[in-house]
PDB file of N, CA and C in Angstrom:
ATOM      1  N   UNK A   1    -108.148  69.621-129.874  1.00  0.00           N
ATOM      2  CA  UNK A   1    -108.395  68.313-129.360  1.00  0.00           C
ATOM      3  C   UNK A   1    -107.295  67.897-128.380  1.00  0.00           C
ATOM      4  N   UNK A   2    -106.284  68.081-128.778  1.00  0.00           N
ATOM      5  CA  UNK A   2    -104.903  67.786-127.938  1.00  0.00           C
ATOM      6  C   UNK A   2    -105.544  68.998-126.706  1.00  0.00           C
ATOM      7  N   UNK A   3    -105.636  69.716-126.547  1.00  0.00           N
ATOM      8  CA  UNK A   3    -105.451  70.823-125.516  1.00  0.00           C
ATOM      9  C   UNK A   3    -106.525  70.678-124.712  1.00  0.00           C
ATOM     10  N   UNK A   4    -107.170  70.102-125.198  1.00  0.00           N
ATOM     11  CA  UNK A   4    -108.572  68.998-124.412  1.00  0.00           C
ATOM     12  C   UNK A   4    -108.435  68.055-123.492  1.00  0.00           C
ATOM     13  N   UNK A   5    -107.440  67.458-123.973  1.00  0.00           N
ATOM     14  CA  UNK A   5    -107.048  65.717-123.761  1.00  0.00           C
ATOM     15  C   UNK A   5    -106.383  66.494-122.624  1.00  0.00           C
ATOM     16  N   UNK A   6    -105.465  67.387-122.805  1.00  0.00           N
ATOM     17  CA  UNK A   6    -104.197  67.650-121.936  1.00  0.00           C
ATOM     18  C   UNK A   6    -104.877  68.126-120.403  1.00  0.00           C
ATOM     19  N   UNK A   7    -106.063  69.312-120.646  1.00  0.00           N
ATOM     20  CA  UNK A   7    -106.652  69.630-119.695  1.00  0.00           C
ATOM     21  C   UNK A   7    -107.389  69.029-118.850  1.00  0.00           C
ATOM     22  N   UNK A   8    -108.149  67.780-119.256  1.00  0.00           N
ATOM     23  CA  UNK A   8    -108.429  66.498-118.702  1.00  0.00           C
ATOM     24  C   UNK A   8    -108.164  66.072-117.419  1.00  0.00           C
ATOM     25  N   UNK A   9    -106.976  65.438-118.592  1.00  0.00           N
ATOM     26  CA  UNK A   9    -105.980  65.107-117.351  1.00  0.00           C
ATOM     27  C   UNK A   9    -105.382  65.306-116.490  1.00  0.00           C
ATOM     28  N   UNK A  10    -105.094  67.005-116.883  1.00  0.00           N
ATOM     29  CA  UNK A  10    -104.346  67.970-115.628  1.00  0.00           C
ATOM     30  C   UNK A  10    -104.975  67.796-114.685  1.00  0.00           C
ATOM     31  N   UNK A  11    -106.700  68.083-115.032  1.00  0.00           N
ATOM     32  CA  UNK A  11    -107.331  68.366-114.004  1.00  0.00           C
ATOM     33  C   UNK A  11    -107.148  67.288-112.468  1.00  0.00           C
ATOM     34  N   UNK A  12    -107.204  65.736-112.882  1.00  0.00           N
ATOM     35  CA  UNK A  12    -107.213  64.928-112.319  1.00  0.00           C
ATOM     36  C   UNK A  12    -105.910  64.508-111.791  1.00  0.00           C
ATOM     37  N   UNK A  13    -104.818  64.754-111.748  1.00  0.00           N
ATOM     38  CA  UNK A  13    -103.383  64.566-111.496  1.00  0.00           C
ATOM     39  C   UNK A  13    -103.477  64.682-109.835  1.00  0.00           C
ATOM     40  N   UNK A  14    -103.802  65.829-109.501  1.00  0.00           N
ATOM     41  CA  UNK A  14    -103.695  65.998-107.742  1.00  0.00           C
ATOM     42  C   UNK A  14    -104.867  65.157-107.702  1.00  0.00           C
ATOM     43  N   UNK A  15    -105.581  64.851-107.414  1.00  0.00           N
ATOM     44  CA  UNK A  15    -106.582  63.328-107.369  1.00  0.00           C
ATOM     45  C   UNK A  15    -106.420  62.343-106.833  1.00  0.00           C
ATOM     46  N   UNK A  16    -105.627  61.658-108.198  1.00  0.00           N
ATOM     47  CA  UNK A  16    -104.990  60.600-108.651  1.00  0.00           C
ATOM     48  C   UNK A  16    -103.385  59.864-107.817  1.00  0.00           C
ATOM     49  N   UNK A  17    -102.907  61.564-107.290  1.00  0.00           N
ATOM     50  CA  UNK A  17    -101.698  61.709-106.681  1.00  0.00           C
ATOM     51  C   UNK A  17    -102.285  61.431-105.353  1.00  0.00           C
ATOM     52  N   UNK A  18    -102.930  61.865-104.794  1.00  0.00           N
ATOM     53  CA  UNK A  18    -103.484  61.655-103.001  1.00  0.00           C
ATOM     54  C   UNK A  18    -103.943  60.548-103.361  1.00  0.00           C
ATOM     55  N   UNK A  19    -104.584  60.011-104.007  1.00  0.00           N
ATOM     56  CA  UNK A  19    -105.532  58.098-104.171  1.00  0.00           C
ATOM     57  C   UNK A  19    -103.930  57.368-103.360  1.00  0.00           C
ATOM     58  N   UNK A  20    -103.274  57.667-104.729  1.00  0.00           N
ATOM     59  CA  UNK A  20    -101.564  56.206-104.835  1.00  0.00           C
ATOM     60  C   UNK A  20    -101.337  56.825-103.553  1.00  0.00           C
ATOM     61  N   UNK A  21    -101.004  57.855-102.844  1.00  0.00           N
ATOM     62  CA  UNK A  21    -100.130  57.945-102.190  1.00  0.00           C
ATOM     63  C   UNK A  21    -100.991  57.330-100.604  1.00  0.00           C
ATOM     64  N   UNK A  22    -102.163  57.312-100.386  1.00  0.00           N
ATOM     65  CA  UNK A  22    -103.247  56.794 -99.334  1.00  0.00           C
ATOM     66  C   UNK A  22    -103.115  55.573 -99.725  1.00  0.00           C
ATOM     67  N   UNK A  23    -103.035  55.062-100.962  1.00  0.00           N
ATOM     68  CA  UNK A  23    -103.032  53.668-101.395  1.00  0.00           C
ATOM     69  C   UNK A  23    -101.558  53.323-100.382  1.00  0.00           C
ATOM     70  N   UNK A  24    -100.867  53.396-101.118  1.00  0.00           N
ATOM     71  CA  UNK A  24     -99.336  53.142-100.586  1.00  0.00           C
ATOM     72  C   UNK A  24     -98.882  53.054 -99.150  1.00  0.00           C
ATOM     73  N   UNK A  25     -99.939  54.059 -98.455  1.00  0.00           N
ATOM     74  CA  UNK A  25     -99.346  54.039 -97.000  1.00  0.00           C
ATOM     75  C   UNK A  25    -100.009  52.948 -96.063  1.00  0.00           C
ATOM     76  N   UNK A  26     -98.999  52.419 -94.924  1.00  0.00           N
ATOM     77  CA  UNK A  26     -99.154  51.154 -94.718  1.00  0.00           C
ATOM     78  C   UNK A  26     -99.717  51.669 -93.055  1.00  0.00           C
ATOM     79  N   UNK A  27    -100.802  50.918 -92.904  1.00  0.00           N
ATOM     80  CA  UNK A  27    -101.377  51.357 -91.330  1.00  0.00           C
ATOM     81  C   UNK A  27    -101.261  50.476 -90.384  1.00  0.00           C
ATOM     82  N   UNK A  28     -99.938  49.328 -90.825  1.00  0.00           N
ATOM     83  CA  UNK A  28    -100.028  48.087 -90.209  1.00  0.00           C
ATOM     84  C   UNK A  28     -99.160  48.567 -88.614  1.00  0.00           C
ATOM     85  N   UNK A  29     -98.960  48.134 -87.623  1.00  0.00           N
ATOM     86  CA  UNK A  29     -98.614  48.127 -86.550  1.00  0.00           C
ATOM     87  C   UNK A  29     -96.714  48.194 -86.994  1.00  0.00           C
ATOM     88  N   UNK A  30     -96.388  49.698 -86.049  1.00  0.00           N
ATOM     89  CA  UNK A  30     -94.559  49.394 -86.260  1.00  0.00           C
ATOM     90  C   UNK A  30     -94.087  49.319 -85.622  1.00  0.00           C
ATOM     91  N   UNK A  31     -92.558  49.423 -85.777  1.00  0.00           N
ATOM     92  CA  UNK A  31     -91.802  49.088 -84.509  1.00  0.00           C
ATOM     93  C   UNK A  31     -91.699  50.437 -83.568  1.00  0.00           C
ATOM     94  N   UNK A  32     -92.156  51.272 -84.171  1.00  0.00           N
ATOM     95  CA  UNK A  32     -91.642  52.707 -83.303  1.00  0.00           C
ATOM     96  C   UNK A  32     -92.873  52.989 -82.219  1.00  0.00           C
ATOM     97  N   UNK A  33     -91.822  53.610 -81.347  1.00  0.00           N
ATOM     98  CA  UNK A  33     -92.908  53.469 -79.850  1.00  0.00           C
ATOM     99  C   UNK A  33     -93.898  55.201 -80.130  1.00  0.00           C
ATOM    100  N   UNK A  34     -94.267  54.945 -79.118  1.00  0.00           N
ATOM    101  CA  UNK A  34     -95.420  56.332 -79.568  1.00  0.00           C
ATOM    102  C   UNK A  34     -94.755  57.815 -78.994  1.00  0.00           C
ATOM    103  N   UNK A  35     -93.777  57.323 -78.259  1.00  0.00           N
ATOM    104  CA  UNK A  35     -92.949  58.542 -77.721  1.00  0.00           C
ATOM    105  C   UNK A  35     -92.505  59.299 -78.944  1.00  0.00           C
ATOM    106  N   UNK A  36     -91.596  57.905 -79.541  1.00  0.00           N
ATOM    107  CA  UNK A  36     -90.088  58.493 -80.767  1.00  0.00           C
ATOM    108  C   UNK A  36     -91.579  59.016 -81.882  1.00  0.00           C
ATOM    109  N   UNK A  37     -92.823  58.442 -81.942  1.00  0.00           N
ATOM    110  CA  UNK A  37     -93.662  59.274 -83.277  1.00  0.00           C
ATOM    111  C   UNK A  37     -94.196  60.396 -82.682  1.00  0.00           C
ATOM    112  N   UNK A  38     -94.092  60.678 -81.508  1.00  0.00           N
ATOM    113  CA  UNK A  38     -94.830  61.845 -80.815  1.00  0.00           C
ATOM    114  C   UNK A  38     -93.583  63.114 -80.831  1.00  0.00           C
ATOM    115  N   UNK A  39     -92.117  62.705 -80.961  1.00  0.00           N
ATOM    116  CA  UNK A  39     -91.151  63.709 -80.871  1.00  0.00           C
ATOM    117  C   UNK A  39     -90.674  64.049 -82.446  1.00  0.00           C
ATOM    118  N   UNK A  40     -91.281  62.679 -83.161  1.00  0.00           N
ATOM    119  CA  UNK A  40     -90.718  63.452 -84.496  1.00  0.00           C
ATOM    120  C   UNK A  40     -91.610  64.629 -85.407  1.00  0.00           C
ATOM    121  N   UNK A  41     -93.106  63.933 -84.697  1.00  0.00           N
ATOM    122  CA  UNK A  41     -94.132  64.997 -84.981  1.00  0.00           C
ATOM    123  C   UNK A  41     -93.840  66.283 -84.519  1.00  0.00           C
ATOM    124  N   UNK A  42     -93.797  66.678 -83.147  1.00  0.00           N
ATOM    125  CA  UNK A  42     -93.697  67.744 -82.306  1.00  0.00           C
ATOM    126  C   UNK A  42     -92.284  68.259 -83.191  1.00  0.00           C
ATOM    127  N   UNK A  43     -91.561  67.635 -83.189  1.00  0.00           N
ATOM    128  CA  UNK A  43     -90.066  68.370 -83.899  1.00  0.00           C
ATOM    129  C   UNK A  43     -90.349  68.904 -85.385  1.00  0.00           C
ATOM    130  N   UNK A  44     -91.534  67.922 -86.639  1.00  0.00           N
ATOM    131  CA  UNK A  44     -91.453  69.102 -87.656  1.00  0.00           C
ATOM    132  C   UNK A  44     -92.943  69.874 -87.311  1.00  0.00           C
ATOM    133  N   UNK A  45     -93.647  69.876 -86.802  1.00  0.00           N
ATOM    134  CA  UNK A  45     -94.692  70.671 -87.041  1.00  0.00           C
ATOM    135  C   UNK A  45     -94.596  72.085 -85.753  1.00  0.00           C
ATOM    136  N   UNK A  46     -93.743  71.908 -84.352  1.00  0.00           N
ATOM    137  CA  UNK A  46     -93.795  73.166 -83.550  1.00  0.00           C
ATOM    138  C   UNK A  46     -92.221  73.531 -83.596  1.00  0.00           C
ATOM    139  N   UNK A  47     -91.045  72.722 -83.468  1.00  0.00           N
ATOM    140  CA  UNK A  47     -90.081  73.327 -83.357  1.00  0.00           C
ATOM    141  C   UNK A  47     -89.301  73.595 -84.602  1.00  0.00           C
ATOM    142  N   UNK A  48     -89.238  72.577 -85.436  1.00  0.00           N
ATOM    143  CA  UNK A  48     -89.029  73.774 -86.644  1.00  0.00           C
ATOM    144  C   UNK A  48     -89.752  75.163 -87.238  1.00  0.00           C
ATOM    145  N   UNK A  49     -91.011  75.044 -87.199  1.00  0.00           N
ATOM    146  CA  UNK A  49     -91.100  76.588 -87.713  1.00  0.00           C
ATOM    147  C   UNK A  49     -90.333  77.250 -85.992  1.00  0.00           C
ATOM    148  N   UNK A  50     -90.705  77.018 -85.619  1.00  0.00           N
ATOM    149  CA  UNK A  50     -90.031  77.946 -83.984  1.00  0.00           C
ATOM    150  C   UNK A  50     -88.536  78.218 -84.534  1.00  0.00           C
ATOM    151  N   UNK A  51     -87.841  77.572 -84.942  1.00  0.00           N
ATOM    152  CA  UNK A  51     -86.441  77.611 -85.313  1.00  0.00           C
ATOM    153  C   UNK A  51     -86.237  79.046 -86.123  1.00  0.00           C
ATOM    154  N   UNK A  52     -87.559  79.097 -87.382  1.00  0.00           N
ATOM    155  CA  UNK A  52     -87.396  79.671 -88.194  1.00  0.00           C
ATOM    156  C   UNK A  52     -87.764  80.707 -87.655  1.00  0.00           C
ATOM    157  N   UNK A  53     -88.829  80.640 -87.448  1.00  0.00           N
ATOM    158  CA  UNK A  53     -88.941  82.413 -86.645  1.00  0.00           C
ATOM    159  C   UNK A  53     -87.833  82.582 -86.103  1.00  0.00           C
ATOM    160  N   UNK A  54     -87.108  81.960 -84.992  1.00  0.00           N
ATOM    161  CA  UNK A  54     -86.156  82.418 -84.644  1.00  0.00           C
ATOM    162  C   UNK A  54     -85.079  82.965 -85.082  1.00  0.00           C
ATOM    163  N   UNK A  55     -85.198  82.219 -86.334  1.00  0.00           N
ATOM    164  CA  UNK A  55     -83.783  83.137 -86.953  1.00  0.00           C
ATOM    165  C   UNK A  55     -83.858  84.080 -88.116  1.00  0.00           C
ATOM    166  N   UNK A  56     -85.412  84.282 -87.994  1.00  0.00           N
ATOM    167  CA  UNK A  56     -85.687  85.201 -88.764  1.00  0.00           C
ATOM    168  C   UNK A  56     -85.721  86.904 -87.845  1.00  0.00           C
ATOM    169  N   UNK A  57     -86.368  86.618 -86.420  1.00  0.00           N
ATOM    170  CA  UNK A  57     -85.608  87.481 -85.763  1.00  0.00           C
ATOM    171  C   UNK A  57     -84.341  87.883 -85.462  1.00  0.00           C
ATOM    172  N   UNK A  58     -83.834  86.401 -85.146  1.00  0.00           N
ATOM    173  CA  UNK A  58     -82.647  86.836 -84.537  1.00  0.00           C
ATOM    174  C   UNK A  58     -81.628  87.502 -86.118  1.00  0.00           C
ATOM    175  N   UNK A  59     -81.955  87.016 -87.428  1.00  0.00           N
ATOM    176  CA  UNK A  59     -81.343  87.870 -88.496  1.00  0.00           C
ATOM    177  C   UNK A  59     -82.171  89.406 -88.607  1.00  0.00           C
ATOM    178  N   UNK A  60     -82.911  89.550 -87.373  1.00  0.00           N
ATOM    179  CA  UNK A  60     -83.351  91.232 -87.761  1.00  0.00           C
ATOM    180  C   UNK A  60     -84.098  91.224 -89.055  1.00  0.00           C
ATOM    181  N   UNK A  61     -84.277  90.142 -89.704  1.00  0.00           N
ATOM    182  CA  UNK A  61     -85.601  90.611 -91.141  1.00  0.00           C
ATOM    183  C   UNK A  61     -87.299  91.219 -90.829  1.00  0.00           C
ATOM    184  N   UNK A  62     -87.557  91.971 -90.875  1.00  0.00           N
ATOM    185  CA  UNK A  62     -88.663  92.984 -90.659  1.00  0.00           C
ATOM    186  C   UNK A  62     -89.822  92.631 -91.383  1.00  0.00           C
ATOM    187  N   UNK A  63     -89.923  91.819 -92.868  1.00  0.00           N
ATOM    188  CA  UNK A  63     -90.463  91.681 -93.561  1.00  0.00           C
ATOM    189  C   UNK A  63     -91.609  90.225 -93.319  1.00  0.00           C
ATOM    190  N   UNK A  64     -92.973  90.618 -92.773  1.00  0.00           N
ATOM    191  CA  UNK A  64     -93.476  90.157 -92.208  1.00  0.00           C
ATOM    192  C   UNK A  64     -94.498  88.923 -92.943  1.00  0.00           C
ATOM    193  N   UNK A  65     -94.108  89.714 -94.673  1.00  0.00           N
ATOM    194  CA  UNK A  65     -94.935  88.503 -95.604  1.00  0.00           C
ATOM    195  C   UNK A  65     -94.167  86.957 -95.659  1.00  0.00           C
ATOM    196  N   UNK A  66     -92.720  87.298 -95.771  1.00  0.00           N
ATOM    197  CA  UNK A  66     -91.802  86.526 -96.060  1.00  0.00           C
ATOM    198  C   UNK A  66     -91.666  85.310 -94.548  1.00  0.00           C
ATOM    199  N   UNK A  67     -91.918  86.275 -93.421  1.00  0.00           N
ATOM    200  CA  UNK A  67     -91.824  85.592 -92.442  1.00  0.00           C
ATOM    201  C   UNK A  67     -92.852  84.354 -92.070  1.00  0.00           C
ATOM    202  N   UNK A  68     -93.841  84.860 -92.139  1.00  0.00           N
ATOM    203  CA  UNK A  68     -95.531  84.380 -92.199  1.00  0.00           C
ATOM    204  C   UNK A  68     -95.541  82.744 -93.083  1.00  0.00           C
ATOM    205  N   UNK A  69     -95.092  83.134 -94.624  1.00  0.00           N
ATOM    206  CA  UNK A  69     -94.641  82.413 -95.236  1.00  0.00           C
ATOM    207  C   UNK A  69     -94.101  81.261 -94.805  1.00  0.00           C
ATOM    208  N   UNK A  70     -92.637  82.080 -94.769  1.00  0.00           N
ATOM    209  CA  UNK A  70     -92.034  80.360 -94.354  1.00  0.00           C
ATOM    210  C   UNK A  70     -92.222  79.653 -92.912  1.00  0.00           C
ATOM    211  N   UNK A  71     -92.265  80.815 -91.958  1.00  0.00           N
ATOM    212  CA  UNK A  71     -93.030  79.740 -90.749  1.00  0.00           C
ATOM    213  C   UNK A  71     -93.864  78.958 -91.349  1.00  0.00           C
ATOM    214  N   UNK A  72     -95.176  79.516 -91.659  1.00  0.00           N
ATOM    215  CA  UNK A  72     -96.261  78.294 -92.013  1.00  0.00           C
ATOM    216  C   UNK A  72     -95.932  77.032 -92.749  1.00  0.00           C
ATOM    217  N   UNK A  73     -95.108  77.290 -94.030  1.00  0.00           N
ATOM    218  CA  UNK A  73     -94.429  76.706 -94.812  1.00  0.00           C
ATOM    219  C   UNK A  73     -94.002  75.271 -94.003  1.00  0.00           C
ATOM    220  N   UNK A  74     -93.230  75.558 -93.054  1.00  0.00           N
ATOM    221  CA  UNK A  74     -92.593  75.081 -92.005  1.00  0.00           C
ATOM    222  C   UNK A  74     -92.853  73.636 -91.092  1.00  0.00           C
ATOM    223  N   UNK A  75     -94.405  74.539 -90.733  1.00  0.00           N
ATOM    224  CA  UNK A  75     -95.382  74.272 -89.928  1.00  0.00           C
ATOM    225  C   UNK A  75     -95.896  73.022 -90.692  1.00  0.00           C
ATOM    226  N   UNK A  76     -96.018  73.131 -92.020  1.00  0.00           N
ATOM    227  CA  UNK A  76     -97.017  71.793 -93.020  1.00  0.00           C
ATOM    228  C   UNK A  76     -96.751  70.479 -92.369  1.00  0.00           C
ATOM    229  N   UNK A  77     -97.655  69.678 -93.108  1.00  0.00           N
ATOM    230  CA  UNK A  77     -96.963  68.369 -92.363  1.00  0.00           C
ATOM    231  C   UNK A  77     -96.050  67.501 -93.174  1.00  0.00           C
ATOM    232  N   UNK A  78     -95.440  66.644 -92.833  1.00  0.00           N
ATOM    233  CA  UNK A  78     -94.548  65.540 -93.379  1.00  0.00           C
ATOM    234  C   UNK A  78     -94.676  65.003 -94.913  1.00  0.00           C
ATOM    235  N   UNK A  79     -94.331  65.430 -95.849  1.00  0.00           N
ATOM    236  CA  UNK A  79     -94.367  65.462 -97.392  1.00  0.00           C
ATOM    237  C   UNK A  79     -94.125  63.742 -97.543  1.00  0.00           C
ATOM    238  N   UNK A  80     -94.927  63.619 -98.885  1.00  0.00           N
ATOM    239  CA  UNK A  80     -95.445  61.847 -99.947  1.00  0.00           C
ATOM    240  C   UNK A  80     -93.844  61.910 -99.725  1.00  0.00           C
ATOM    241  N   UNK A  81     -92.707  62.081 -99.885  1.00  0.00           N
ATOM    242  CA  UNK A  81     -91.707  61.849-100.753  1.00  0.00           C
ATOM    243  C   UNK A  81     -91.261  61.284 -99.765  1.00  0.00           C
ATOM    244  N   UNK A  82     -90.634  62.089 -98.482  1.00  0.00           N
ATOM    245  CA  UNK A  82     -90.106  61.032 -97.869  1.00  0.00           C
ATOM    246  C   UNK A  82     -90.638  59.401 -97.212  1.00  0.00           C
ATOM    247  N   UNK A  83     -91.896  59.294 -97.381  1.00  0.00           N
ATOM    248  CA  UNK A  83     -92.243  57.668 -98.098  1.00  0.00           C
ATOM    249  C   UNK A  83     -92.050  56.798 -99.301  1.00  0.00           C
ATOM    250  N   UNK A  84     -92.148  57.749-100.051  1.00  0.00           N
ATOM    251  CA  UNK A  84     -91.682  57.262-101.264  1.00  0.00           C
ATOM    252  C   UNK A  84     -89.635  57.105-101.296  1.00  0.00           C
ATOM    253  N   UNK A  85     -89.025  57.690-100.690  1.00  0.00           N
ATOM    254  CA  UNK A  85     -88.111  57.210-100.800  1.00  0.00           C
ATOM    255  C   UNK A  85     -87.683  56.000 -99.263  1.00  0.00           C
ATOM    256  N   UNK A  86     -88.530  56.306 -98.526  1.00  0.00           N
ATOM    257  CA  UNK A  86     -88.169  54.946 -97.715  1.00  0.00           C
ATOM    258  C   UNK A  86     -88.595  53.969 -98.324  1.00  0.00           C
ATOM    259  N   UNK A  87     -89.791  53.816 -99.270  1.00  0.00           N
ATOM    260  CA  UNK A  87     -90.303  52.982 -99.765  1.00  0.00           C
ATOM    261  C   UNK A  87     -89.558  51.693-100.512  1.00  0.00           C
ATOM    262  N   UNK A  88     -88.867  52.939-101.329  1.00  0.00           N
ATOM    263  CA  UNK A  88     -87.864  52.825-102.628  1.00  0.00           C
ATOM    264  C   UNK A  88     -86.324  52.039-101.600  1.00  0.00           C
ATOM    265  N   UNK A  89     -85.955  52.260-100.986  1.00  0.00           N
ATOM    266  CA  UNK A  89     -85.486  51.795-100.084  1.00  0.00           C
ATOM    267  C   UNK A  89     -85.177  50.539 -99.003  1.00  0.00           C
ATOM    268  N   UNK A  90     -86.792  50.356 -99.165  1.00  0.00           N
ATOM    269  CA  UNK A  90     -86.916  49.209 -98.157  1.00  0.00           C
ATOM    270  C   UNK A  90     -86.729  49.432 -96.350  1.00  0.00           C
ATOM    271  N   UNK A  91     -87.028  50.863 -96.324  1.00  0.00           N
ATOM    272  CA  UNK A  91     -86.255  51.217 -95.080  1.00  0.00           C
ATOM    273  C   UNK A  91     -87.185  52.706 -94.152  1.00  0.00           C
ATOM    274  N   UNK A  92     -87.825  52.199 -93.067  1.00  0.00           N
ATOM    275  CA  UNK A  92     -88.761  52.974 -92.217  1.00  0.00           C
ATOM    276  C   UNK A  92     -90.194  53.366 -92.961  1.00  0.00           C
ATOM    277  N   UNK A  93     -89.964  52.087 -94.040  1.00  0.00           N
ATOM    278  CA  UNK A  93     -91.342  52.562 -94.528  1.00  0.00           C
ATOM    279  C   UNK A  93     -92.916  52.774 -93.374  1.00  0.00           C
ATOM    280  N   UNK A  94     -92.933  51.682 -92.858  1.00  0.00           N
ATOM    281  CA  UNK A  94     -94.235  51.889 -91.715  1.00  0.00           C
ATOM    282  C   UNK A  94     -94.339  53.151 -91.061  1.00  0.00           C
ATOM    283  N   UNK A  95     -93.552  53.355 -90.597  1.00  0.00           N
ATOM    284  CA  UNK A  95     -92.628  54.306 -89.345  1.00  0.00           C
ATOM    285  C   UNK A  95     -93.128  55.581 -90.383  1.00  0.00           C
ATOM    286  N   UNK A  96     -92.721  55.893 -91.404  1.00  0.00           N
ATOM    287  CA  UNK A  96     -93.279  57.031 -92.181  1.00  0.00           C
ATOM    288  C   UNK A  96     -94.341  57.394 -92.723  1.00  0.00           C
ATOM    289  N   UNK A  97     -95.018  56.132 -93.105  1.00  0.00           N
ATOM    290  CA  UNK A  97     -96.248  56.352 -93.041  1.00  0.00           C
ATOM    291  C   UNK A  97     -97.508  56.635 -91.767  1.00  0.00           C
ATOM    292  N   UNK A  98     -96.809  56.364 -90.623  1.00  0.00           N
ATOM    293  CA  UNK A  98     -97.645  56.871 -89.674  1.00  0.00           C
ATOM    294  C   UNK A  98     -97.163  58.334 -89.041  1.00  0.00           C
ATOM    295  N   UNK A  99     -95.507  58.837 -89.534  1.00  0.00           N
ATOM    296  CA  UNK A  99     -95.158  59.649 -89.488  1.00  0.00           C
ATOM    297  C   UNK A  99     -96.305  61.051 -90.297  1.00  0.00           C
ATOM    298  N   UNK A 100     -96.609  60.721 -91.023  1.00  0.00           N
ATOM    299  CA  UNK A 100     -97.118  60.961 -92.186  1.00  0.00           C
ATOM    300  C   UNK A 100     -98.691  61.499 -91.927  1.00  0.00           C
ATOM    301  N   UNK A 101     -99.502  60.462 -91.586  1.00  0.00           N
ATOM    302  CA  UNK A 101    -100.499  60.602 -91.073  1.00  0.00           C
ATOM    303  C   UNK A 101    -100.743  61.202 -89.656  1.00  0.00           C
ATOM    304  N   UNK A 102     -99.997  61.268 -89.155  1.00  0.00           N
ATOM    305  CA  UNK A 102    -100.022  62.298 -87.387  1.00  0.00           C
ATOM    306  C   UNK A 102     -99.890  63.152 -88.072  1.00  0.00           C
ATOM    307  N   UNK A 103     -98.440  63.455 -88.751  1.00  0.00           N
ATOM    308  CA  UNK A 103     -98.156  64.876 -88.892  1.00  0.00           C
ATOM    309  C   UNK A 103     -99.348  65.854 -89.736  1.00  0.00           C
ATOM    310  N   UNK A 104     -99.677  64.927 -90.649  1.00  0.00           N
ATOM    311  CA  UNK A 104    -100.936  65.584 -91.304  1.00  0.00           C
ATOM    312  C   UNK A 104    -102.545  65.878 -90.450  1.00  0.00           C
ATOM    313  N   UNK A 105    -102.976  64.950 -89.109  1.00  0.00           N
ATOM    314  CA  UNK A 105    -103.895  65.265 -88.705  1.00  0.00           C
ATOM    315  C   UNK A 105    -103.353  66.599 -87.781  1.00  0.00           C
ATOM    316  N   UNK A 106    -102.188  66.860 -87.122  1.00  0.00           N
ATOM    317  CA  UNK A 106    -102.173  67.590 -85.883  1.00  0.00           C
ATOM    318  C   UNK A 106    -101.842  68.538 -87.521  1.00  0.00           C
ATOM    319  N   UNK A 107    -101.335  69.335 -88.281  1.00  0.00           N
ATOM    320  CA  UNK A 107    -100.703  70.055 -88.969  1.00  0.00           C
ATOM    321  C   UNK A 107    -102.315  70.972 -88.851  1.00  0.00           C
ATOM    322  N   UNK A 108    -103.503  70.737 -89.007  1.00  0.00           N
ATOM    323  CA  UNK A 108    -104.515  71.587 -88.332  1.00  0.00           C
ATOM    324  C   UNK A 108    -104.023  72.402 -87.101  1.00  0.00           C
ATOM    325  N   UNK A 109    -103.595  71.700 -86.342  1.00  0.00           N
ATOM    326  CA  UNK A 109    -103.370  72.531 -84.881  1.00  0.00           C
ATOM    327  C   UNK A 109    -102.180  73.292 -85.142  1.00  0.00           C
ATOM    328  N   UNK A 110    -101.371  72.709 -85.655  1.00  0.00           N
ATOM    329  CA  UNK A 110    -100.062  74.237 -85.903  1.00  0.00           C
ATOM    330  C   UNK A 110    -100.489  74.860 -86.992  1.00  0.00           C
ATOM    331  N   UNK A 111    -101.096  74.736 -88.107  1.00  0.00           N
ATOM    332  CA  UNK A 111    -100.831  75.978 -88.853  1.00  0.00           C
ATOM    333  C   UNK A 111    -101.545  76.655 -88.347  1.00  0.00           C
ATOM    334  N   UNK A 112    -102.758  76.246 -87.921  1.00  0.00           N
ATOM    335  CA  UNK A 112    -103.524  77.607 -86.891  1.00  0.00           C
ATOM    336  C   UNK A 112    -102.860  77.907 -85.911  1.00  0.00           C
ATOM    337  N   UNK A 113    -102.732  77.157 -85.619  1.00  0.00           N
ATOM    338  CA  UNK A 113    -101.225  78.436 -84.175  1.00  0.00           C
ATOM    339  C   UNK A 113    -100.450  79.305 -84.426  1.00  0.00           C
ATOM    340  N   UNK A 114     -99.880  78.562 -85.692  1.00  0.00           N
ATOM    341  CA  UNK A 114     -98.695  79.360 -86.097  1.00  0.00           C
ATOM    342  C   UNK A 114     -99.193  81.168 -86.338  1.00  0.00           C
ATOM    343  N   UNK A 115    -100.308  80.701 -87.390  1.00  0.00           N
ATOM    344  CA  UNK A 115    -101.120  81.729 -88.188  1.00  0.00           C
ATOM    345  C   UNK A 115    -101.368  82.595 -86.798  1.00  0.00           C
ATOM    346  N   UNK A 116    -101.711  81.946 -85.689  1.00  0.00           N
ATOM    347  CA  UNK A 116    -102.279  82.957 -85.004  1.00  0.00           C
ATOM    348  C   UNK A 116    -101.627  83.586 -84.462  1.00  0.00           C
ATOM    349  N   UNK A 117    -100.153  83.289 -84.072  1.00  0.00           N
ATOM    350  CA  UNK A 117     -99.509  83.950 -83.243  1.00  0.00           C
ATOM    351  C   UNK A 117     -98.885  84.483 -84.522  1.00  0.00           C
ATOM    352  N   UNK A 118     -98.537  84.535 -85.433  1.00  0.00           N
ATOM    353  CA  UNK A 118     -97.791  85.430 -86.693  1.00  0.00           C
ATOM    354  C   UNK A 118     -99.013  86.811 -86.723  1.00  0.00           C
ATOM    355  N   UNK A 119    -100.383  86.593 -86.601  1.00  0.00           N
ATOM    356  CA  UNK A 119    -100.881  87.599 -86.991  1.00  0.00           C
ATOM    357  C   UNK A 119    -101.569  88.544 -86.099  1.00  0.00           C
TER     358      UNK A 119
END
């Protein structure tokens, strides 16, 4: 019965977790211009993984699963947390939540890039 209850709920946790966290994010108008959200996007979704490849060449690692990996890895878009701690904060909350939402619609266009030029 317990192992019932438990599985339940597991099931529904990632759910429940995307609801609050769509709940939470604020779509109201911010102070940041569309340039500074257009460079912070472009900076985690193309030039950091670019970074990483790079220094995954430039360290000579050969190992092409590992590489693949963390580029893409890389590539994801802008993680709940750092809203949740601006949140917690009082500080760039708006600004991250639209951070948030770009980075997650374009994160289609890089991980397929990424993917494509890795493979």
């Amino acid at each position: 019965m317990i192992q019932s209850l438990i599985d339940m709920v597991a099931s529904s946790a990632i759910p429940i977790a995307l609801f609050c966290l769509g709940a939470s994010l604020q779509f109201s108008k911010a102070t940041m211009s569309y340039a500074e959200l257009a460079w912070m996007t472009t900076a985690k979704l193309f030039i950091h993984p670019a970074i990483t490849w790079g220094t995954f060449v430039g360290l000579g690692v050969d190992d092409k699963v590992w590489m693949i990996t963390t580029v893409v890895l890389t590539a994801l878009p802008t993680g709940a947390l750092v809203h949740v701690v601006a949140f917690k904060y009082r500080f760039f909350e708006k600004e991250t939540s639209q951070i948030i939402v770009l980075s997650t619609v374009l994160s289609l266009l890089s991980v397929s890039l990424w993917l494509y030029l890795l493979l």
